[in-house]
Protein backbone atom coordinates (compact mmCIF):
# COMPACT_ATOMS: atom_id res chain seq x y z
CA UNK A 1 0.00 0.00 0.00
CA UNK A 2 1.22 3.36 -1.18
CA UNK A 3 2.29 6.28 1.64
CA UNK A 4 0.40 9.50 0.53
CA UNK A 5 1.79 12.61 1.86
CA UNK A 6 -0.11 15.83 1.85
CA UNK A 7 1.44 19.05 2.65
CA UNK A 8 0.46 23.15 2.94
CA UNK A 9 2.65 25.91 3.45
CA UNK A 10 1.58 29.46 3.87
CA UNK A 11 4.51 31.31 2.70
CA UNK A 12 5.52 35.00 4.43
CA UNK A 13 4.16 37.35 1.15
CA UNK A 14 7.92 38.50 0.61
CA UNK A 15 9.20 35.10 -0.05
CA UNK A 16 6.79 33.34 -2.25
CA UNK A 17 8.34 33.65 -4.88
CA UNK A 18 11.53 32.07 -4.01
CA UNK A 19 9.63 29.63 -2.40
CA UNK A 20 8.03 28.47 -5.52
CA UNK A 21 10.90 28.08 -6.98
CA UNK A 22 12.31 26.05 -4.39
CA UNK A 23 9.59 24.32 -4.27
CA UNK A 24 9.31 22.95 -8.09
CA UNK A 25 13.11 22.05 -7.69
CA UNK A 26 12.73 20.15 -4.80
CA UNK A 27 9.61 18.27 -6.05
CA UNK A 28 11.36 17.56 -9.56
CA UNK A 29 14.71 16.43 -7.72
CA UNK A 30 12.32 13.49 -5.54
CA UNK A 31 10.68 12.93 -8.77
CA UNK A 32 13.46 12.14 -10.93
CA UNK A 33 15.96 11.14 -8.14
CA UNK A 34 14.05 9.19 -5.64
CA UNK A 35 13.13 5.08 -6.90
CA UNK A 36 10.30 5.52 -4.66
CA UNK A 37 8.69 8.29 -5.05
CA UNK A 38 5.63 7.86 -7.59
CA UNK A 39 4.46 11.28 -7.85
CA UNK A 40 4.93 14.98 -6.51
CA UNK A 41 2.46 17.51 -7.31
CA UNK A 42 2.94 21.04 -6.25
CA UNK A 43 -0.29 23.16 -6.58
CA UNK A 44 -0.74 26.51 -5.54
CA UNK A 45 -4.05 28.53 -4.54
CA UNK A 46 -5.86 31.44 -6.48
CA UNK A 47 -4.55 33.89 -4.16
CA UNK A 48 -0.82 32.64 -4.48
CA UNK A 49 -0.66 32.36 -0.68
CA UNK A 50 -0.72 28.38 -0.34
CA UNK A 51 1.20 25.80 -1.73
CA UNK A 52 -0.33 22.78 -1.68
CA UNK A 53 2.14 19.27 -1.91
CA UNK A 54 0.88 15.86 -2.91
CA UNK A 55 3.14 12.78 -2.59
CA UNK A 56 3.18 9.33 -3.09
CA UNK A 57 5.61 6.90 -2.16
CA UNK A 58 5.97 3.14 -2.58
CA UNK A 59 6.04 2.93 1.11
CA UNK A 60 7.14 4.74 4.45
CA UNK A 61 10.24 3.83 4.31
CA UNK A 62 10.41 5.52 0.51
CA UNK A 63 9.27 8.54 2.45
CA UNK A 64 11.60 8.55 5.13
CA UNK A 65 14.47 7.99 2.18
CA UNK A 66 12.97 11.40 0.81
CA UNK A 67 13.64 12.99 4.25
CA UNK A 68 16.76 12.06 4.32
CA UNK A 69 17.86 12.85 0.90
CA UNK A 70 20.33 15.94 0.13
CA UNK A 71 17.87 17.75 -1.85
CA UNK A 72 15.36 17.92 0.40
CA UNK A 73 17.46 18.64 3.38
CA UNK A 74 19.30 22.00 1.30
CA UNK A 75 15.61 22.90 0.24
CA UNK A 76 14.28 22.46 4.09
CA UNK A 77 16.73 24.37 5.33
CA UNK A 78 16.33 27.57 2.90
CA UNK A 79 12.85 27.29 3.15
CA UNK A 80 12.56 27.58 7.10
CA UNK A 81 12.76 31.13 7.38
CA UNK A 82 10.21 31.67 4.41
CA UNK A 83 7.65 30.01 5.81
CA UNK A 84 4.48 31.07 7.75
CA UNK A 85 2.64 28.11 8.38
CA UNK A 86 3.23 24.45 7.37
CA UNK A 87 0.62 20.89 7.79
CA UNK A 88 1.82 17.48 6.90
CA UNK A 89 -0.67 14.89 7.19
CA UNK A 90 0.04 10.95 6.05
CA UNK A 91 -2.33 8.88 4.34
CA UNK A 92 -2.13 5.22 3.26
CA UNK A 93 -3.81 4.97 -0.40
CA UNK A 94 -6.10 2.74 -0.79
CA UNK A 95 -6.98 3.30 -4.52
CA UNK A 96 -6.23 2.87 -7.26
C-alpha cells in the first residue's frame, strides 16, 4: 500500500516567490531522483498564498528515504525562514 503525503505551506508574502521556486526544484529532484517516489504535485491557490504538496511513495520507508535525501534537506533548510505556516498529514492509499 502506497504512503500518501499531503502538505500546505503558507509562505511569508515576501518570499513566495523564491519559495516556488524552491519548491518545483525540490519536487522535480524526488521525482526524478528518488526510486520511490511515484508522484509529486505542487499546486498553488488562487490567491498565491498556499502551496499545496501531494506525494506518493511506494512505502514509508520511501518517504523517510525522501527525508533524508540531500535535496530535500538544502531545500528544508532555505525554506525555514520563508515560511508562515506548514501541515503534513500521512495517508495510506487505498486506490487505485
Amino acid at each position: 500500500m502506497s504512503h500518501v503525503v499531503a502538505v500546505v505551506f503558507v509562505a511569508k508574502p515576501e518570499h513566495r516567490a523564491a519559495f516556488r521556486r524552491a519548491i518545483i526544484e525540490n519536487a522535480t529532484a524526488s521525482r526524478t531522483l528518488e526510486p520511490g517516489c511515484r508522484q509529486f504535485d505542487v499546486c498553488e491557490n488562487a490567491e498565491g498564498s498556499e502551496i499545496f504538496l501531494y506525494e506518493i511513495y511506494d512505502d514509508e520507508a520511501a518517504f523517510q528515504a525522501h527525508r533524508e535525501s540531500a535535496h530535500y534537506k538544502r531545500f528544508s533548510e532555505a525554506v525555514e525562514p520563508w515560511v508562515a505556516d506548514k501541515r503534513v498529514l500521512n495517508y495510506r492509499r487505498l486506490s487505485p
